[in-house]
N, C-alpha and C. Protein backbone atom coordinates (compact mmCIF):
# COMPACT_ATOMS: atom_id res chain seq x y z
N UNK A 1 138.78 12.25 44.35
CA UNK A 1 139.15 13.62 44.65
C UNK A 1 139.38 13.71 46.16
N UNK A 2 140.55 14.15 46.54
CA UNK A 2 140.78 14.24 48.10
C UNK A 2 140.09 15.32 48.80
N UNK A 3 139.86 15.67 50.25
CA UNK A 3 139.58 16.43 50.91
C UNK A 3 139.95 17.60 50.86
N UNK A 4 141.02 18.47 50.03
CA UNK A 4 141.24 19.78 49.80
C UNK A 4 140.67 19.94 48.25
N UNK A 5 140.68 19.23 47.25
CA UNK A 5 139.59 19.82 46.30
C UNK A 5 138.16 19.60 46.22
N UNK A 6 137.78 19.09 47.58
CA UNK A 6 136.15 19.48 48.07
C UNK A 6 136.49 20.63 48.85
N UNK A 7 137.36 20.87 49.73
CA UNK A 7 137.32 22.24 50.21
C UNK A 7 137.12 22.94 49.23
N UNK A 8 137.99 23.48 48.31
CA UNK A 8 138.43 24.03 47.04
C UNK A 8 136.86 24.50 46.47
N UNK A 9 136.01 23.72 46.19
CA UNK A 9 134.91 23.32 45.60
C UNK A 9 133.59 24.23 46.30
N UNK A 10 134.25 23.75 47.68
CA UNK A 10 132.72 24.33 48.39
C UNK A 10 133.41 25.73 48.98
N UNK A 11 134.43 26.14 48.89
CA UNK A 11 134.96 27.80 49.02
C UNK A 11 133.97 28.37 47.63
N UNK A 12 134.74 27.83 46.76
CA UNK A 12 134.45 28.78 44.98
C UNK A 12 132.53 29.31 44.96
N UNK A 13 131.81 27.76 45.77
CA UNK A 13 130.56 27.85 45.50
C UNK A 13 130.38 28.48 46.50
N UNK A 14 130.57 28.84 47.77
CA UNK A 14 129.80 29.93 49.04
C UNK A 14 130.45 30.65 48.42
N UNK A 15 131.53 31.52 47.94
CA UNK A 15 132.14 32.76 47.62
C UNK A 15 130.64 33.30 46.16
N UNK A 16 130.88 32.46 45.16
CA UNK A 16 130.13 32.90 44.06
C UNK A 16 128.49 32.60 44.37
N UNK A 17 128.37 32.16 45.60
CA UNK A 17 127.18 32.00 45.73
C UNK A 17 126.77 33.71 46.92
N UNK A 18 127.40 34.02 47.49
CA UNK A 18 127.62 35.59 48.45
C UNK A 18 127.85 36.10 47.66
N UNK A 19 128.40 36.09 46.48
CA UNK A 19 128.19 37.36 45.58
C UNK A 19 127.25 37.79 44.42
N UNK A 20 126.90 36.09 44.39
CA UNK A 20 125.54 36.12 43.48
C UNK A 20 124.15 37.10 44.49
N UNK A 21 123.87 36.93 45.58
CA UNK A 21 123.15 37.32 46.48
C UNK A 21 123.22 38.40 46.97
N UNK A 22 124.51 39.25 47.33
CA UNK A 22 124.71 40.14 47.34
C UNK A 22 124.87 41.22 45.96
N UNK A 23 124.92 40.91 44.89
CA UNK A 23 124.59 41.39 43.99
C UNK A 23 125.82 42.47 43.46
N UNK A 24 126.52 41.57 44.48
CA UNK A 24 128.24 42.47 44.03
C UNK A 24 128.27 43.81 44.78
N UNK A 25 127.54 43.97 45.54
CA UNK A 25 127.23 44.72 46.32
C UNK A 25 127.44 44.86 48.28
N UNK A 26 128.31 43.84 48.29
CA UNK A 26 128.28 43.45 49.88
C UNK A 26 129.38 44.31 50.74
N UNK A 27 128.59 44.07 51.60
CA UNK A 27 129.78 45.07 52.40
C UNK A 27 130.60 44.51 53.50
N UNK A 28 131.03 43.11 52.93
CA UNK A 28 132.03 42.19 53.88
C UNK A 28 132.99 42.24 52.91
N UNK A 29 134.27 42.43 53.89
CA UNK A 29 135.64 42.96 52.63
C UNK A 29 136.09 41.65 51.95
N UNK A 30 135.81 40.42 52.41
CA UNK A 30 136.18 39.28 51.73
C UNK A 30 135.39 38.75 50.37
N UNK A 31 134.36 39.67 49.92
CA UNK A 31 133.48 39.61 48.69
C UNK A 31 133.81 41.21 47.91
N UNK A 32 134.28 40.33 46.63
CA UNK A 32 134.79 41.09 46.39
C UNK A 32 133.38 41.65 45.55
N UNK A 33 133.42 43.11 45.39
CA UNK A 33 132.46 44.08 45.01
C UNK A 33 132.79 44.61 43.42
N UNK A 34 131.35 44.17 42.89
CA UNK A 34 130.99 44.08 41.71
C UNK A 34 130.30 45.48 40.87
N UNK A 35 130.50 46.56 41.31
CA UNK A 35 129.77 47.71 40.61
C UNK A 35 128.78 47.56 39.54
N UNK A 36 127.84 47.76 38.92
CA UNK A 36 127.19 47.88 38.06
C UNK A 36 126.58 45.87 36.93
N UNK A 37 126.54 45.46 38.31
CA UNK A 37 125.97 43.83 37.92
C UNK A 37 124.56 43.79 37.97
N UNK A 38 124.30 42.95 36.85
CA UNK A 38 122.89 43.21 36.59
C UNK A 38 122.14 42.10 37.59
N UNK A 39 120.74 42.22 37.97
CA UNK A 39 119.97 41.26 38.43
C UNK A 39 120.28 39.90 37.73
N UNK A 40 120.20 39.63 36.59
CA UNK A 40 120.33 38.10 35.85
C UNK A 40 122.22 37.69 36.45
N UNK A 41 123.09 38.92 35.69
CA UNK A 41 124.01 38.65 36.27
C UNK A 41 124.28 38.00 37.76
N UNK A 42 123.99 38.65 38.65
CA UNK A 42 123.99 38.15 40.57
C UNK A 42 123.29 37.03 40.08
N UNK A 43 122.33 36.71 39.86
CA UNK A 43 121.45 35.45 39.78
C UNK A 43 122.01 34.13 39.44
N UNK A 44 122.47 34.74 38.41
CA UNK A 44 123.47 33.45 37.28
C UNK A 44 125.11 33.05 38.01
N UNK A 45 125.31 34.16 38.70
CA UNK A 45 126.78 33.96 39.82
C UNK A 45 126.33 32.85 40.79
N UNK A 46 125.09 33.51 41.37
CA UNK A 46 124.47 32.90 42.68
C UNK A 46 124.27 31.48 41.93
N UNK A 47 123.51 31.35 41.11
CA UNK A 47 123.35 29.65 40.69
C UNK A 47 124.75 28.81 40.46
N UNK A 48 125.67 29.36 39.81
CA UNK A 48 127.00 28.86 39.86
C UNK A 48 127.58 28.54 41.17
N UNK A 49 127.10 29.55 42.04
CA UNK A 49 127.66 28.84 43.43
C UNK A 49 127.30 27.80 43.97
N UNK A 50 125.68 27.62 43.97
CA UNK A 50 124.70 27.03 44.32
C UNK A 50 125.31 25.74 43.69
N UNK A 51 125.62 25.55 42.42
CA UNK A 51 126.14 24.09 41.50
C UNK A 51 127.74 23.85 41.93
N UNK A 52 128.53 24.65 42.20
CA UNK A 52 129.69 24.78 42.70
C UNK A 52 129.52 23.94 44.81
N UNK A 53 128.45 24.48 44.84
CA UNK A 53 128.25 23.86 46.81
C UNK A 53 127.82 22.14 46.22
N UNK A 54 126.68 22.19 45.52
CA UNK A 54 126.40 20.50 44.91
C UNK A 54 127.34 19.88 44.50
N UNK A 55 128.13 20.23 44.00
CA UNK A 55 129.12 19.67 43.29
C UNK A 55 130.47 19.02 44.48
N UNK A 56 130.47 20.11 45.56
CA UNK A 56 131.32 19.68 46.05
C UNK A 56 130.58 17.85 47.19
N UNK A 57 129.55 18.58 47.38
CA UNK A 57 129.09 17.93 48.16
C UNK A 57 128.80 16.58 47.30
N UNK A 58 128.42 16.24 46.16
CA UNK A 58 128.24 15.15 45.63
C UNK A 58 129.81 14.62 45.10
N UNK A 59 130.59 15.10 45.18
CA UNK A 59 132.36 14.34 45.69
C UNK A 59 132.63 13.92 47.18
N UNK A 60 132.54 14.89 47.24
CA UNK A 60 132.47 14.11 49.41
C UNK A 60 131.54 13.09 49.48
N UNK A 61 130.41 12.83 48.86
CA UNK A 61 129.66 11.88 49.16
C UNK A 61 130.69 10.43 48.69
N UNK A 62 130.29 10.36 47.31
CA UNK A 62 131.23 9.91 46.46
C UNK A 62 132.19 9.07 47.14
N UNK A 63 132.96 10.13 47.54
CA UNK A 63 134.56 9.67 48.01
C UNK A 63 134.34 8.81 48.88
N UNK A 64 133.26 9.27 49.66
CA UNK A 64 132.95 8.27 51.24
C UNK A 64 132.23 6.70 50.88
N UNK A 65 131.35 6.99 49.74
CA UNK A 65 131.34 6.11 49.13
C UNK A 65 132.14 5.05 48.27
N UNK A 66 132.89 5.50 48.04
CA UNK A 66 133.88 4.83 46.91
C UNK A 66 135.02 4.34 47.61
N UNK A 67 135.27 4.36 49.02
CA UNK A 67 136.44 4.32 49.35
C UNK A 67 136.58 2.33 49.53
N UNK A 68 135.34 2.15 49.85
CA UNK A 68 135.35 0.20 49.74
C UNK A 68 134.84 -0.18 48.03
N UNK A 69 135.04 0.73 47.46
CA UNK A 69 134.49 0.14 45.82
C UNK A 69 135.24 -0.39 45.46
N UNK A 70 135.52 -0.94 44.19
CA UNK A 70 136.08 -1.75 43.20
C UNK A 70 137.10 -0.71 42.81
N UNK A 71 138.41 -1.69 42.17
CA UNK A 71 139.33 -0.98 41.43
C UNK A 71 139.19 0.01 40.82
N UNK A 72 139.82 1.52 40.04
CA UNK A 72 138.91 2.28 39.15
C UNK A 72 139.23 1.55 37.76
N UNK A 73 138.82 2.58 36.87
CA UNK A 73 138.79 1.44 35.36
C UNK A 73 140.52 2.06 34.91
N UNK A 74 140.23 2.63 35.70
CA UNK A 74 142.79 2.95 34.65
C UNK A 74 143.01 2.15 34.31
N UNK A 75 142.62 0.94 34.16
CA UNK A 75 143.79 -0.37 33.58
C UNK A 75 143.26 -1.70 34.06
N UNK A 76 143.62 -2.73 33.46
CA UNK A 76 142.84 -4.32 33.91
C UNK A 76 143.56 -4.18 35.45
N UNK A 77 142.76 -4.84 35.86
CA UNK A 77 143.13 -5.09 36.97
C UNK A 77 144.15 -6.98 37.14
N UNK A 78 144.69 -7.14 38.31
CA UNK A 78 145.49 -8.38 38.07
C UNK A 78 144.36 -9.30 38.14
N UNK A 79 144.03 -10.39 37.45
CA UNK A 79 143.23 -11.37 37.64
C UNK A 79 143.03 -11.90 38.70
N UNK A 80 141.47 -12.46 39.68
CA UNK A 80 141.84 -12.61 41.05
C UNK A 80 142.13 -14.14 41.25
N UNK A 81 143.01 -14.31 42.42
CA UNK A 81 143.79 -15.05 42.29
C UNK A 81 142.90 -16.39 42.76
N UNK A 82 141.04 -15.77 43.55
CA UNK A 82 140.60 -17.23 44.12
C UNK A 82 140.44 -18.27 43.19
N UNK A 83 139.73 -17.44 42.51
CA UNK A 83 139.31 -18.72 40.29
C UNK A 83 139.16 -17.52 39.47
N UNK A 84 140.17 -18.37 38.54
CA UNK A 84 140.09 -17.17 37.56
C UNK A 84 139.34 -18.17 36.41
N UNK A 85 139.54 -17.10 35.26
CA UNK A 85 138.17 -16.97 34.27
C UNK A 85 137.91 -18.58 34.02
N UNK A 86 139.03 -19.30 34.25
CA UNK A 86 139.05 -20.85 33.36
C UNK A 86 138.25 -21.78 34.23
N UNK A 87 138.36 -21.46 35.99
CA UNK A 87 137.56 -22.28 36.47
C UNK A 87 138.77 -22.73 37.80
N UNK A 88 140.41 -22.85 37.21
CA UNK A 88 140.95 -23.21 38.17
C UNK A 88 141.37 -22.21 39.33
N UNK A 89 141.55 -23.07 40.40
CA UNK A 89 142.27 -21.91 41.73
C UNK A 89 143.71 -22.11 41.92
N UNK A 90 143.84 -20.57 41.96
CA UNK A 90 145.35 -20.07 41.29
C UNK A 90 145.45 -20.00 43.11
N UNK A 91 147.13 -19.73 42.83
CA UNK A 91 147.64 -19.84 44.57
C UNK A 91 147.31 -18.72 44.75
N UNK A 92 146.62 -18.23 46.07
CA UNK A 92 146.90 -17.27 46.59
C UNK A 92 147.89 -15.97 46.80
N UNK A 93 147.68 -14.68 46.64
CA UNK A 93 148.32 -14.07 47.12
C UNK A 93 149.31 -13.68 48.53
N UNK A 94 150.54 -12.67 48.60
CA UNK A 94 150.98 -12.83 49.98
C UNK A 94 149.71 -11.87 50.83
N UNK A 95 149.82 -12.63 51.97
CA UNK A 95 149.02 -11.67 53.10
C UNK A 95 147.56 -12.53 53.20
N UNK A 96 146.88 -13.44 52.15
CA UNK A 96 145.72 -13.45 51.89
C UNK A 96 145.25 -14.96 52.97
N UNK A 97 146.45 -15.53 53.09
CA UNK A 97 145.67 -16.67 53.99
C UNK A 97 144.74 -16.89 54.77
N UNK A 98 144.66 -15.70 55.87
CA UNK A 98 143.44 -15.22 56.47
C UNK A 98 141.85 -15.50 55.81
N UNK A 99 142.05 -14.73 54.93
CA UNK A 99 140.81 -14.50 53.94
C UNK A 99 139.85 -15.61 53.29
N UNK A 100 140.86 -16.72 52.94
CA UNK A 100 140.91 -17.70 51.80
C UNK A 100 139.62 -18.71 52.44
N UNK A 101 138.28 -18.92 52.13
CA UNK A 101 137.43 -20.02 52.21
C UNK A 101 137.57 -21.55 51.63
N UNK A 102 137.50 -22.37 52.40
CA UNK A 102 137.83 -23.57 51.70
C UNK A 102 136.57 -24.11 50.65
N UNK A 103 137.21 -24.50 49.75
CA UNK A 103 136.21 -24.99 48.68
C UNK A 103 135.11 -26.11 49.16
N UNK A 104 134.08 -26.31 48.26
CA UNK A 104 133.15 -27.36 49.25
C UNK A 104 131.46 -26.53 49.35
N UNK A 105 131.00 -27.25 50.38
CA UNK A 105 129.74 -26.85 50.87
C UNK A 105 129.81 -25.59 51.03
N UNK A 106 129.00 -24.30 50.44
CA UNK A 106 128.73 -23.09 50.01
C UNK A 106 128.37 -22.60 51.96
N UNK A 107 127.54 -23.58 52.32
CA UNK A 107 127.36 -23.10 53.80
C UNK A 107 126.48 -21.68 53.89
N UNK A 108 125.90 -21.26 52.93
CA UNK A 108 124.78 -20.50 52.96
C UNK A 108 125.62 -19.23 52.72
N UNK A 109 126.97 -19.37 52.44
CA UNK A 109 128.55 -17.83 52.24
C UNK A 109 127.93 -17.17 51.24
N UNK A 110 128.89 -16.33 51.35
CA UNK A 110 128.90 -15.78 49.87
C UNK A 110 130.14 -14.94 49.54
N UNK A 111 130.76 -14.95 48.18
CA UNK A 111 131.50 -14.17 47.89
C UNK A 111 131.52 -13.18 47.22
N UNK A 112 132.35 -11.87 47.47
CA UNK A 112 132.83 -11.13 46.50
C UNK A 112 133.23 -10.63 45.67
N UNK A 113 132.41 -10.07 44.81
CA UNK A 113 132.95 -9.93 43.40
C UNK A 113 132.72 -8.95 42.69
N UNK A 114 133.73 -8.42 41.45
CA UNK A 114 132.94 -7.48 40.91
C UNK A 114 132.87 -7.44 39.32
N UNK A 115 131.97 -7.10 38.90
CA UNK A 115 131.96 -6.80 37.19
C UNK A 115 133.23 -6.31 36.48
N UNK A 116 133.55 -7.05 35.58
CA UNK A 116 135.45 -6.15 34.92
C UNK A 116 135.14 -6.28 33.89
N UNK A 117 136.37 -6.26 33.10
CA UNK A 117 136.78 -6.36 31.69
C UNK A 117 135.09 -6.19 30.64
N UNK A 118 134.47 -5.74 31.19
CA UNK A 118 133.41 -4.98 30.49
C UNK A 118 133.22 -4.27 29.31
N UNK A 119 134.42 -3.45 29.45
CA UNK A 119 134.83 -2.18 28.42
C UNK A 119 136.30 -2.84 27.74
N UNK A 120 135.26 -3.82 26.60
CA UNK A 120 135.80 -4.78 25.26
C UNK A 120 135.80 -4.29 24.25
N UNK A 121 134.78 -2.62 24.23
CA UNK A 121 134.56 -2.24 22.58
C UNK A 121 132.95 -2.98 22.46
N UNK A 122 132.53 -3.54 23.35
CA UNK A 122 131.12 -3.61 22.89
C UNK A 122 130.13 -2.68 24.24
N UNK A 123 129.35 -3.62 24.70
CA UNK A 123 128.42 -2.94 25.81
C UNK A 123 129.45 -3.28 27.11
N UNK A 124 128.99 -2.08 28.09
CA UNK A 124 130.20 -2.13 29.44
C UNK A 124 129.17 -2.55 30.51
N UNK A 125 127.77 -3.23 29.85
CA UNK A 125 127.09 -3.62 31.21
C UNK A 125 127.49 -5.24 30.64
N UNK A 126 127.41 -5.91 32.39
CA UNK A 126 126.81 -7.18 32.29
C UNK A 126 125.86 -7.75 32.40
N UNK A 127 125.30 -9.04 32.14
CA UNK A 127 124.19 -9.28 32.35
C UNK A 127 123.83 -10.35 33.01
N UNK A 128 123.35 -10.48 33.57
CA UNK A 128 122.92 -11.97 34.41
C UNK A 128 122.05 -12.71 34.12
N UNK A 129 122.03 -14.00 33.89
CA UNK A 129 120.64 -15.09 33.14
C UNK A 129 120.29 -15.89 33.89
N UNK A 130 119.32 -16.50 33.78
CA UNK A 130 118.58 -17.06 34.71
C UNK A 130 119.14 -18.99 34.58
N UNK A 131 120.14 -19.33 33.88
CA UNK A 131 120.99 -20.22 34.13
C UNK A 131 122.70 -20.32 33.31
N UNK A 132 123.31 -20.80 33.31
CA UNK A 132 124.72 -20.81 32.77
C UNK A 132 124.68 -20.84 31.51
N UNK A 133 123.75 -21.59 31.12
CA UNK A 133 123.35 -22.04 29.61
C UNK A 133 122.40 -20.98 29.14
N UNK A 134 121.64 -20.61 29.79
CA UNK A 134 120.89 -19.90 29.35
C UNK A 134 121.06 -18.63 28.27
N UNK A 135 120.53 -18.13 27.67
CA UNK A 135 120.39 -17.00 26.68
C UNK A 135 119.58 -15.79 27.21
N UNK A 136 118.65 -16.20 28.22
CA UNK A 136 117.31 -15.35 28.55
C UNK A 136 118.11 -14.48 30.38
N UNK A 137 118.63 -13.09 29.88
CA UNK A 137 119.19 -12.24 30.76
C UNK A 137 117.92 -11.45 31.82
N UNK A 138 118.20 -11.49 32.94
CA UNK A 138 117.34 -11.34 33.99
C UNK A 138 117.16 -10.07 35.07
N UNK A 139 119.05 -9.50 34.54
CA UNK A 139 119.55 -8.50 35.54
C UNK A 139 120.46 -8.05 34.48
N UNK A 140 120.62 -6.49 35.14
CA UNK A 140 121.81 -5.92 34.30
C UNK A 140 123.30 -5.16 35.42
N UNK A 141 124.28 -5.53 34.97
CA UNK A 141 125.12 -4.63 36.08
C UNK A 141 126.12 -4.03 35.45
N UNK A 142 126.57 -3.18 35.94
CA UNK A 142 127.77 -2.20 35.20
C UNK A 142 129.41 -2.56 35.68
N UNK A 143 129.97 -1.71 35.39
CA UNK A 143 131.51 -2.25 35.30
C UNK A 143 132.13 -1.62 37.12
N UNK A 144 132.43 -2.40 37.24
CA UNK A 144 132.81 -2.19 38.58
C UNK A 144 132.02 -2.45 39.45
N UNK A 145 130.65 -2.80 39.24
CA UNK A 145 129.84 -3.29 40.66
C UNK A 145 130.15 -4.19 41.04
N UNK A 146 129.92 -4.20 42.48
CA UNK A 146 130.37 -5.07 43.56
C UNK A 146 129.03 -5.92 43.41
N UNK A 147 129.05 -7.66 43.63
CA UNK A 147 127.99 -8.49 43.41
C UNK A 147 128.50 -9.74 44.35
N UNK A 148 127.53 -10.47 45.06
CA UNK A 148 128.14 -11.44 45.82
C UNK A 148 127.60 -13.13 44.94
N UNK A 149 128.48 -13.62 45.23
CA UNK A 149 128.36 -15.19 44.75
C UNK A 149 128.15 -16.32 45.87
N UNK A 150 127.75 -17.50 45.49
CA UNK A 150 127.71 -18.39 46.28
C UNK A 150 128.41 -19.53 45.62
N UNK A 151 128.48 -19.74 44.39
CA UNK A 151 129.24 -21.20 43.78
C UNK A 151 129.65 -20.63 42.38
N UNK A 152 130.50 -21.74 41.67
CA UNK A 152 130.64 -21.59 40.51
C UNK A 152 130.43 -22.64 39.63
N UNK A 153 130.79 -22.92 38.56
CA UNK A 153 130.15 -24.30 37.76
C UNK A 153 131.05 -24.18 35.96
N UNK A 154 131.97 -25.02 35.94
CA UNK A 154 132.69 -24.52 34.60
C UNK A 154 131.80 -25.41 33.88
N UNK A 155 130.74 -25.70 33.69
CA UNK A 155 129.93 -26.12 32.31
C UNK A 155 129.11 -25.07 31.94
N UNK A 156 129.24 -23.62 31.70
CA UNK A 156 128.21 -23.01 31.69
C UNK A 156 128.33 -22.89 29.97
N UNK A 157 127.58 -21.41 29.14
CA UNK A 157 128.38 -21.76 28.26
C UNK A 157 128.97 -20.71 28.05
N UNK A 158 129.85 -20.97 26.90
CA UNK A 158 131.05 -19.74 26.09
C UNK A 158 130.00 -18.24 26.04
N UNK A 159 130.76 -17.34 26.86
CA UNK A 159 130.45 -16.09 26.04
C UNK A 159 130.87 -15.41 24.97
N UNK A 160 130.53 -14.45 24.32
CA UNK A 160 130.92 -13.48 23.19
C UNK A 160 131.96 -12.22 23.56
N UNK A 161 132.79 -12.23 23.81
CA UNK A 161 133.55 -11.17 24.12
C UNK A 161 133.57 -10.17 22.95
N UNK A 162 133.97 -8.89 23.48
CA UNK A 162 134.49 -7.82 22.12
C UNK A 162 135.61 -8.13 21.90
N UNK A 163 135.69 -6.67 21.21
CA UNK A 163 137.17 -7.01 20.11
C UNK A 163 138.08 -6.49 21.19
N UNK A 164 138.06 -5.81 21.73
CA UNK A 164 139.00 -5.39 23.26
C UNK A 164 139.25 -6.13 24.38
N UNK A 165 138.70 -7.05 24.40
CA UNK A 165 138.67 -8.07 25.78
C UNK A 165 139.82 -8.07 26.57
N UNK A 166 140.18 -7.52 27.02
CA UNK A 166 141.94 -7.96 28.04
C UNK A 166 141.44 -8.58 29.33
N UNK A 167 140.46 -9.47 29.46
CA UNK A 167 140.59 -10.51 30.61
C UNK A 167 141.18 -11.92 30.63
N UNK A 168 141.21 -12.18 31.81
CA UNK A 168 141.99 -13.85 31.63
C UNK A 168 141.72 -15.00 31.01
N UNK A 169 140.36 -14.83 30.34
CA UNK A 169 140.29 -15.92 29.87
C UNK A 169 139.24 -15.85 28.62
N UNK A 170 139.01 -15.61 27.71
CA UNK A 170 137.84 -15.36 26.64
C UNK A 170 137.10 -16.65 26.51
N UNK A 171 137.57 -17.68 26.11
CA UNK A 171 136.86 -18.91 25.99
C UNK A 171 136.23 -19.32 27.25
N UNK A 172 136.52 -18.91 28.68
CA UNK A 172 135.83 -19.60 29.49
C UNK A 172 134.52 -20.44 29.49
N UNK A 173 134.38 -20.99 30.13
CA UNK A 173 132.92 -21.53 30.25
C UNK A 173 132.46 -21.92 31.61
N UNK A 174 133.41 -21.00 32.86
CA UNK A 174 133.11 -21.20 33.92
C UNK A 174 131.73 -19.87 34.27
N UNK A 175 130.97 -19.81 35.14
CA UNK A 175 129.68 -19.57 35.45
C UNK A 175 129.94 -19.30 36.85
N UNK A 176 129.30 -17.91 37.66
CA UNK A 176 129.25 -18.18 38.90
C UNK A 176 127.53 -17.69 38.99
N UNK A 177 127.12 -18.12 40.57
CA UNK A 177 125.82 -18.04 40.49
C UNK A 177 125.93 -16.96 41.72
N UNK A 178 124.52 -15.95 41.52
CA UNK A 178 124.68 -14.71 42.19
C UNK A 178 123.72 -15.41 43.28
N UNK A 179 123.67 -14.43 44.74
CA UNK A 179 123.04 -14.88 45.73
C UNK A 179 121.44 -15.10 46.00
N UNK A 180 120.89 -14.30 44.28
CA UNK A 180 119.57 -13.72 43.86
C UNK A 180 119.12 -15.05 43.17
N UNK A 181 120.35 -15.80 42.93
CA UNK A 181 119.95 -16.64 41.85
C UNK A 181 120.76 -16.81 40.45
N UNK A 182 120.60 -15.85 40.39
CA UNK A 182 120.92 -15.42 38.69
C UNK A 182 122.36 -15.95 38.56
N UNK A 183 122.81 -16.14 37.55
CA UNK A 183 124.27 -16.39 36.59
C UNK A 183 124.85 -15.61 35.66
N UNK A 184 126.32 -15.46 36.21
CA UNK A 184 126.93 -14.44 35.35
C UNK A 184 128.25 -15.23 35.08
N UNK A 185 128.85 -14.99 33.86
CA UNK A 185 130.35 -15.42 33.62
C UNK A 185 131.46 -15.16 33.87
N UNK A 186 132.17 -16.17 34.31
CA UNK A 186 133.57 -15.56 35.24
C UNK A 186 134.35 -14.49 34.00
N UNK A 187 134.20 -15.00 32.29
CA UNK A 187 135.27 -13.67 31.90
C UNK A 187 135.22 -12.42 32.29
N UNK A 188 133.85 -12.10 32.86
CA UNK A 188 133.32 -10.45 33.14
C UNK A 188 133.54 -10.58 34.46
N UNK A 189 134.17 -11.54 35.09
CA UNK A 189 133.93 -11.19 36.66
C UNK A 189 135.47 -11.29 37.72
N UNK A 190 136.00 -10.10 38.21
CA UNK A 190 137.09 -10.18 38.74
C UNK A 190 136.73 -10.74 40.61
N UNK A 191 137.30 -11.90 41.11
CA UNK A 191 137.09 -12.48 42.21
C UNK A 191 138.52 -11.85 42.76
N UNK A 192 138.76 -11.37 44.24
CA UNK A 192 139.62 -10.75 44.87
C UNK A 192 140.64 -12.12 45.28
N UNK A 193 141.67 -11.52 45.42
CA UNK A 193 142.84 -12.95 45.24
C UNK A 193 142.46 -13.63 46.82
N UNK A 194 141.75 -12.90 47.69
CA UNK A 194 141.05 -13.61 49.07
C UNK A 194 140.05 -14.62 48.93
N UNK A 195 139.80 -14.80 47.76
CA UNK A 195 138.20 -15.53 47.99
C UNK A 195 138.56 -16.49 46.96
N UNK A 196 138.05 -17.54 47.23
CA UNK A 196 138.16 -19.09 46.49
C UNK A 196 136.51 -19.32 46.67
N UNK A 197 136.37 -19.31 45.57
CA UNK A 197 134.90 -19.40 45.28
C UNK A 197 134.62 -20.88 45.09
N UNK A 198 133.71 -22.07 45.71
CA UNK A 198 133.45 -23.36 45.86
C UNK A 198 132.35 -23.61 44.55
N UNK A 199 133.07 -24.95 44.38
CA UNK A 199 131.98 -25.70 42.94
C UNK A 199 130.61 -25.38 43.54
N UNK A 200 129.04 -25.59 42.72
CA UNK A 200 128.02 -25.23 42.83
C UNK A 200 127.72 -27.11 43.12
N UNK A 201 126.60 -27.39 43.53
CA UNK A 201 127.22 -28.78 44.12
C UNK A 201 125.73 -29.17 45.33
């Protein structure tokens, strides 16, 4: 939401919140005057404003927040170009040379990444296990969180996708390992076409 429908937002809530308080009764000509409003009535205005000022203010937050987040969910996103789901590294994008880490010794890095193709028709969290192979999940993350990596490892094993899956690769069996430790699977995980994520090693 841009900066004029938080204006928008926090006008509606100080307006209905001055007239909740004033009781429709004010004598500033820009509130408009309510004759015969009951106490619950003003009250119940005034709280609408009051949720109308929160409201705006928890979008401005939001926005300020969200502005380095992850793709929104409108649509798959393009697969990222450092390793995609299978394990291999796809060429780079234009512009990205800058960005691009050489494969190899992890060097204590880490990369960027975030949770995708989540929302298959089954559960939209992911989960993280305490090895590639493993079965026994340790962490949970949702669709679009941002998560950093240090290596990857294509022996991990096959996940279960839903019946919706539109990521790059369903059969994968590539694995990346989070900076905590933990292991999550590249089908759930979109890597930014900047980052070439290095074997685990």
């Amino acid at each position: 939401m841009d900066a004029t429908a938080v204006g928008v937002l926090a006008g509606l809530g100080a307006l209905f919140f001055v007239v909740g308080v004033a009781g429709g009764r004010a004598a500033v000509a820009w509130v408009p005057a309510l004759p015969g409003m009951t106490r619950r009535q003003a009250l119940g205005i005034g709280a609408l404003g009051v949720a109308l000022l929160l409201a705006a203010v928890a979008v401005a937050v939001a926005g300020v927040l969200g502005t380095a987040g992850p793709p929104t969910a409108s649509g798959p996103p393009v697969p990222g170009a450092g390793v995609s789901a299978t394990g291999t590294a796809a060429a780079p994008g234009p512009g990205t040379g800058d960005g691009v880490r050489s494969p190899g010794s992890t060097g204590g890095a880490s990369y960027p990444v975030h949770v995708w193709w989540t929302d298959d028709g089954g559960a939209t969290t992911l989960h993280a296990y305490d090895g590639p192979d493993s079965q026994h999940w340790i962490a949970t993350y949702t669709y679009g969180e941002a998560l950093d990596v240090t290596c990857r490892t294509p022996h991990g094993r096959r996940v279960h996708v839903g019946p919706g899956y539109h990521g790059p690769d369903a059969d994968s069996t590539v694995w990346y390992q989070l900076t905590d430790g933990g292991w999550i699977p590249a089908a759930y995980t979109n890597v930014p076409a900047t980052e070439t994520v290095p074997a685990c090693g």
